[in-house]
C-alpha atoms as a PDB file:
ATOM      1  CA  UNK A   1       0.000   0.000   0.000  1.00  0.00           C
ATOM      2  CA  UNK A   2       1.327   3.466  -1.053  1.00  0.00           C
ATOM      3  CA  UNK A   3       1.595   6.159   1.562  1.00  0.00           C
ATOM      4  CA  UNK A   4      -0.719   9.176   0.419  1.00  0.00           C
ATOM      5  CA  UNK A   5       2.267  12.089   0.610  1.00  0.00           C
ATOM      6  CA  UNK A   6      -0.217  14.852  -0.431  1.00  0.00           C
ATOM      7  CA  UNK A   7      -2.392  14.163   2.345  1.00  0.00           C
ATOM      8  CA  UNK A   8       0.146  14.018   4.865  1.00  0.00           C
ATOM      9  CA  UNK A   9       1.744  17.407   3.303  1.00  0.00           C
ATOM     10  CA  UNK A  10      -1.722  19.090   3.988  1.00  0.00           C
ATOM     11  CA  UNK A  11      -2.166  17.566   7.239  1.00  0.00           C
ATOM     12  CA  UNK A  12       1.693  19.487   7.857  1.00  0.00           C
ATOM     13  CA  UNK A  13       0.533  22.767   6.261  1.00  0.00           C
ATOM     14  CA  UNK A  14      -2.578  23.070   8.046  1.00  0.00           C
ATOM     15  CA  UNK A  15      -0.447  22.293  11.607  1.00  0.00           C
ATOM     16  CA  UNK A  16       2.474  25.035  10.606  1.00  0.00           C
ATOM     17  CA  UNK A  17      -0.533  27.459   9.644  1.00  0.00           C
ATOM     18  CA  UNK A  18      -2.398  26.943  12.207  1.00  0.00           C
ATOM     19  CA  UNK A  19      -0.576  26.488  15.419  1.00  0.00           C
ATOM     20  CA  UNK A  20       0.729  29.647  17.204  1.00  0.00           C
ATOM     21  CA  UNK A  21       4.854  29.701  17.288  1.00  0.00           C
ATOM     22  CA  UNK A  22       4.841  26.638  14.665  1.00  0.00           C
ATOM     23  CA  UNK A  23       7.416  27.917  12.019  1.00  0.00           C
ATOM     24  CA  UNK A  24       7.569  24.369  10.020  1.00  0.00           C
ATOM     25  CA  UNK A  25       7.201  20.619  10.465  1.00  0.00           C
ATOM     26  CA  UNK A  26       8.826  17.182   8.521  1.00  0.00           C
ATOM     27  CA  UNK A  27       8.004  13.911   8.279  1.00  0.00           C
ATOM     28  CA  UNK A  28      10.721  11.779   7.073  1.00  0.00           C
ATOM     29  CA  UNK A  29      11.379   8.162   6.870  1.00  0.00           C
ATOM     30  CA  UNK A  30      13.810   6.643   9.322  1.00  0.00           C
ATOM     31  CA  UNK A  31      16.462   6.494   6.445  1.00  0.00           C
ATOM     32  CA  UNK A  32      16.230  10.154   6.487  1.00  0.00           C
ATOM     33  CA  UNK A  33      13.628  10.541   3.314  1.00  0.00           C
ATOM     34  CA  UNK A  34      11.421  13.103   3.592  1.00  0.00           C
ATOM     35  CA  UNK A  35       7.323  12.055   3.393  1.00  0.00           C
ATOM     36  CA  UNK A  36       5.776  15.651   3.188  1.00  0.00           C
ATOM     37  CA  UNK A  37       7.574  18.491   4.460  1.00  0.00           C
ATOM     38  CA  UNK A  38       6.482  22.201   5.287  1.00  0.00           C
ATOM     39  CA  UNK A  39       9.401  24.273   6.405  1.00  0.00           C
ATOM     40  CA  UNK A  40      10.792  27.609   6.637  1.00  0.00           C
ATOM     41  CA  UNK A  41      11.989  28.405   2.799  1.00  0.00           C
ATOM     42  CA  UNK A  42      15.853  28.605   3.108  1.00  0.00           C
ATOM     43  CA  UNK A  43      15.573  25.125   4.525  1.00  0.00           C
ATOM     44  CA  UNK A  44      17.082  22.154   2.622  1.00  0.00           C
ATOM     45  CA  UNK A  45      13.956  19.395   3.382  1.00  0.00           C
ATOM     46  CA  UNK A  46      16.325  16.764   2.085  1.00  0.00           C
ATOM     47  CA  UNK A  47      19.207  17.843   4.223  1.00  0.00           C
ATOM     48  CA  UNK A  48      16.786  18.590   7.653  1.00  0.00           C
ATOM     49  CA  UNK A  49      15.137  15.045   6.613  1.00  0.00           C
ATOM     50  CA  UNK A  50      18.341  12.856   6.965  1.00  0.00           C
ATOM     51  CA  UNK A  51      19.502  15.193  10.640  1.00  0.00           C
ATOM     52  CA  UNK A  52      16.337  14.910  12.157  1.00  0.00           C
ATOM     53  CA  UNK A  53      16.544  10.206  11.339  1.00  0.00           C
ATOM     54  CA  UNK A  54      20.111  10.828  12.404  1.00  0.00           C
ATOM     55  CA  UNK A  55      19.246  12.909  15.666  1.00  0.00           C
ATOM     56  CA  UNK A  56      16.253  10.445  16.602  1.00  0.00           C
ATOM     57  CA  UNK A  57      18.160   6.823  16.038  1.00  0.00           C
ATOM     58  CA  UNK A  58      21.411   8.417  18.096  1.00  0.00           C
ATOM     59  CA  UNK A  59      19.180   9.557  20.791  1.00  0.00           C
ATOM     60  CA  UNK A  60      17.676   5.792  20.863  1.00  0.00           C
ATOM     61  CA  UNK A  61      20.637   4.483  21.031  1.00  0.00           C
ATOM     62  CA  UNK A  62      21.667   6.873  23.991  1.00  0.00           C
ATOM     63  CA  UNK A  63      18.566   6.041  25.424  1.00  0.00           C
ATOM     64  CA  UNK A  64      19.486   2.207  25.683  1.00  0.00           C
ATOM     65  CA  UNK A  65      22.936   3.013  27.080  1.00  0.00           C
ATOM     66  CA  UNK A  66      22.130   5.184  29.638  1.00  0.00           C
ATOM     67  CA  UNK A  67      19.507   2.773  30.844  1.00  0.00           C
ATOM     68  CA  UNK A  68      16.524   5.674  30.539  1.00  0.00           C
ATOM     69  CA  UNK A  69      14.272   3.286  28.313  1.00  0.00           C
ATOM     70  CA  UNK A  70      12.654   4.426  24.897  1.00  0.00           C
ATOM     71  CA  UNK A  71      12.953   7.949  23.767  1.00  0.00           C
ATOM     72  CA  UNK A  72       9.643   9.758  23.128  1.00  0.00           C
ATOM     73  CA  UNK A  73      10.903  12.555  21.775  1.00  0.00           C
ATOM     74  CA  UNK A  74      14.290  14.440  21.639  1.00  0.00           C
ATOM     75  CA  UNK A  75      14.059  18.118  22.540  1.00  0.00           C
ATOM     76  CA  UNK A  76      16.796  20.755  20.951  1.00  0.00           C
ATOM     77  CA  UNK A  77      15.868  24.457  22.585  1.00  0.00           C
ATOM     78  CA  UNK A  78      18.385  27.319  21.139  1.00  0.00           C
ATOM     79  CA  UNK A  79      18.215  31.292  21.249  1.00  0.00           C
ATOM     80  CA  UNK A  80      15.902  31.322  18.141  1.00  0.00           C
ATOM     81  CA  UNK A  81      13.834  28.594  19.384  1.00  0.00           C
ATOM     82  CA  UNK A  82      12.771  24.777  19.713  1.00  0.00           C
ATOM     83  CA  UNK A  83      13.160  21.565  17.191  1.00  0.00           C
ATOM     84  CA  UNK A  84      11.296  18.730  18.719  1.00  0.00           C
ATOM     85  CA  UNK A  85      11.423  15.103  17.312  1.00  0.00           C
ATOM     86  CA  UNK A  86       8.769  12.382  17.749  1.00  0.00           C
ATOM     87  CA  UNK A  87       8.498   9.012  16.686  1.00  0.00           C
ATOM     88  CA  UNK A  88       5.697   8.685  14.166  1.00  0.00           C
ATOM     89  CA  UNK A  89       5.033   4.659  14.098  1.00  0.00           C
ATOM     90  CA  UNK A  90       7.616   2.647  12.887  1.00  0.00           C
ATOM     91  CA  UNK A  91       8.091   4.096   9.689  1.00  0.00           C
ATOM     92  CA  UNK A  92       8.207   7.884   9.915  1.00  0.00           C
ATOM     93  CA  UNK A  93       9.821  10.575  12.266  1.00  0.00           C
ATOM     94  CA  UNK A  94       7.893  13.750  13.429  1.00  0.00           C
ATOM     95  CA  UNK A  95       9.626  16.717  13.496  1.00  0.00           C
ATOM     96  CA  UNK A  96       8.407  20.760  14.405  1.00  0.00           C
ATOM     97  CA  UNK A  97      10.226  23.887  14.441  1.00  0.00           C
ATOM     98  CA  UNK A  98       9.074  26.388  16.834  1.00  0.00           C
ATOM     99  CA  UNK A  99      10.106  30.273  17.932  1.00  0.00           C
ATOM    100  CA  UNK A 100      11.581  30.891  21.190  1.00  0.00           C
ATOM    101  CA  UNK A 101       8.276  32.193  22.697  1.00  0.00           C
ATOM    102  CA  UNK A 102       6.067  29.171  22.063  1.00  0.00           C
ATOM    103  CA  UNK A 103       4.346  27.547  25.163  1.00  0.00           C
ATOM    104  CA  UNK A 104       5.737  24.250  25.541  1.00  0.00           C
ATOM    105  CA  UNK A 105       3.048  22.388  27.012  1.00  0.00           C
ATOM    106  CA  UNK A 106       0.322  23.753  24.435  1.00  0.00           C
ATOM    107  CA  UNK A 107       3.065  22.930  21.516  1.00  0.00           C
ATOM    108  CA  UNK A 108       3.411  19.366  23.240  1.00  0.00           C
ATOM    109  CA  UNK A 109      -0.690  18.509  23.480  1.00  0.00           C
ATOM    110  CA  UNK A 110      -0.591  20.045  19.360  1.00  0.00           C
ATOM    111  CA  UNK A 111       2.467  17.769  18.402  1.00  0.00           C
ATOM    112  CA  UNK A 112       0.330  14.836  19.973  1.00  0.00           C
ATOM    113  CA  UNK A 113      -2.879  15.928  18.165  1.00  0.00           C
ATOM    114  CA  UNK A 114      -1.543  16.068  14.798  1.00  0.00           C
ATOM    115  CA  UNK A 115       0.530  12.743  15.254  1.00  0.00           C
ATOM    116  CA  UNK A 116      -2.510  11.092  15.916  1.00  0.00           C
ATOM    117  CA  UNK A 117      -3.890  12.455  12.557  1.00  0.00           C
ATOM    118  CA  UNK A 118      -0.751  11.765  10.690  1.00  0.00           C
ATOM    119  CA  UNK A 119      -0.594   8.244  12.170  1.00  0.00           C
ATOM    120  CA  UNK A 120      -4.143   7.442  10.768  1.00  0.00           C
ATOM    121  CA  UNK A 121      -2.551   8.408   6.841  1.00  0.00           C
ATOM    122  CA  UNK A 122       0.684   6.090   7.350  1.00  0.00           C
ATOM    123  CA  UNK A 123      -1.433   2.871   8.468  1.00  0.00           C
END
């Protein structure tokens, strides 16, 4: 069964649009392909799609070796704001861009809303 890329690309524009302090979201494989991206326009999708597989399986592998279980999501917060990265299923990694002034627990219950959504295209 083929995965339905334009729906998941909507499903990403209509979460960047509409969520407050959202500046752009991927989903990628866990080879680092990119599914449906919508992010920031001097952004490379293919080159954010194979950091953000990289990021996620090295932080799953630090996860194991310092004994702290599976990783739910891996958190990077610098002066111009937040990348978060999510699991997706098996077959796809979540990832959001967000300004320094987003709230993080509204930003957290909207990452969890929309990967819901987005899990319901990949099945």
């Amino acid at each position: 069964m083929a995965i339905n890329t334009e729906k998941l690309g909507l499903i990403l524009q209509n979460f960047v649009a509409a969520t407050t302090d959202v500046q752009g979201a991927a989903l990628v494989t866990p080879d680092g392909l990119p599914l449906a991206t919508s992010l920031p326009g001097a952004m490379d999708e293919e080159r954010v799609s194979a950091m953000s597989a990289s990021m996620l399986s090295l932080g799953e592998r630090i996860g194991i070796e310092l004994a702290r279980g599976t990783v739910d999501r891996i958190f990077v917060e610098g002066k111009k704001g937040f990348g978060i990265l999510t699991g997706c299923g098996e077959d796809a990694v979540f990832l959001v861009l967000a300004s320094e002034t987003a709230k993080q627990g509204v930003l957290m219950l909207e990452i969890k809303r929309v990967l819901a959504e987005l899990k319901l295209v990949l099945v």
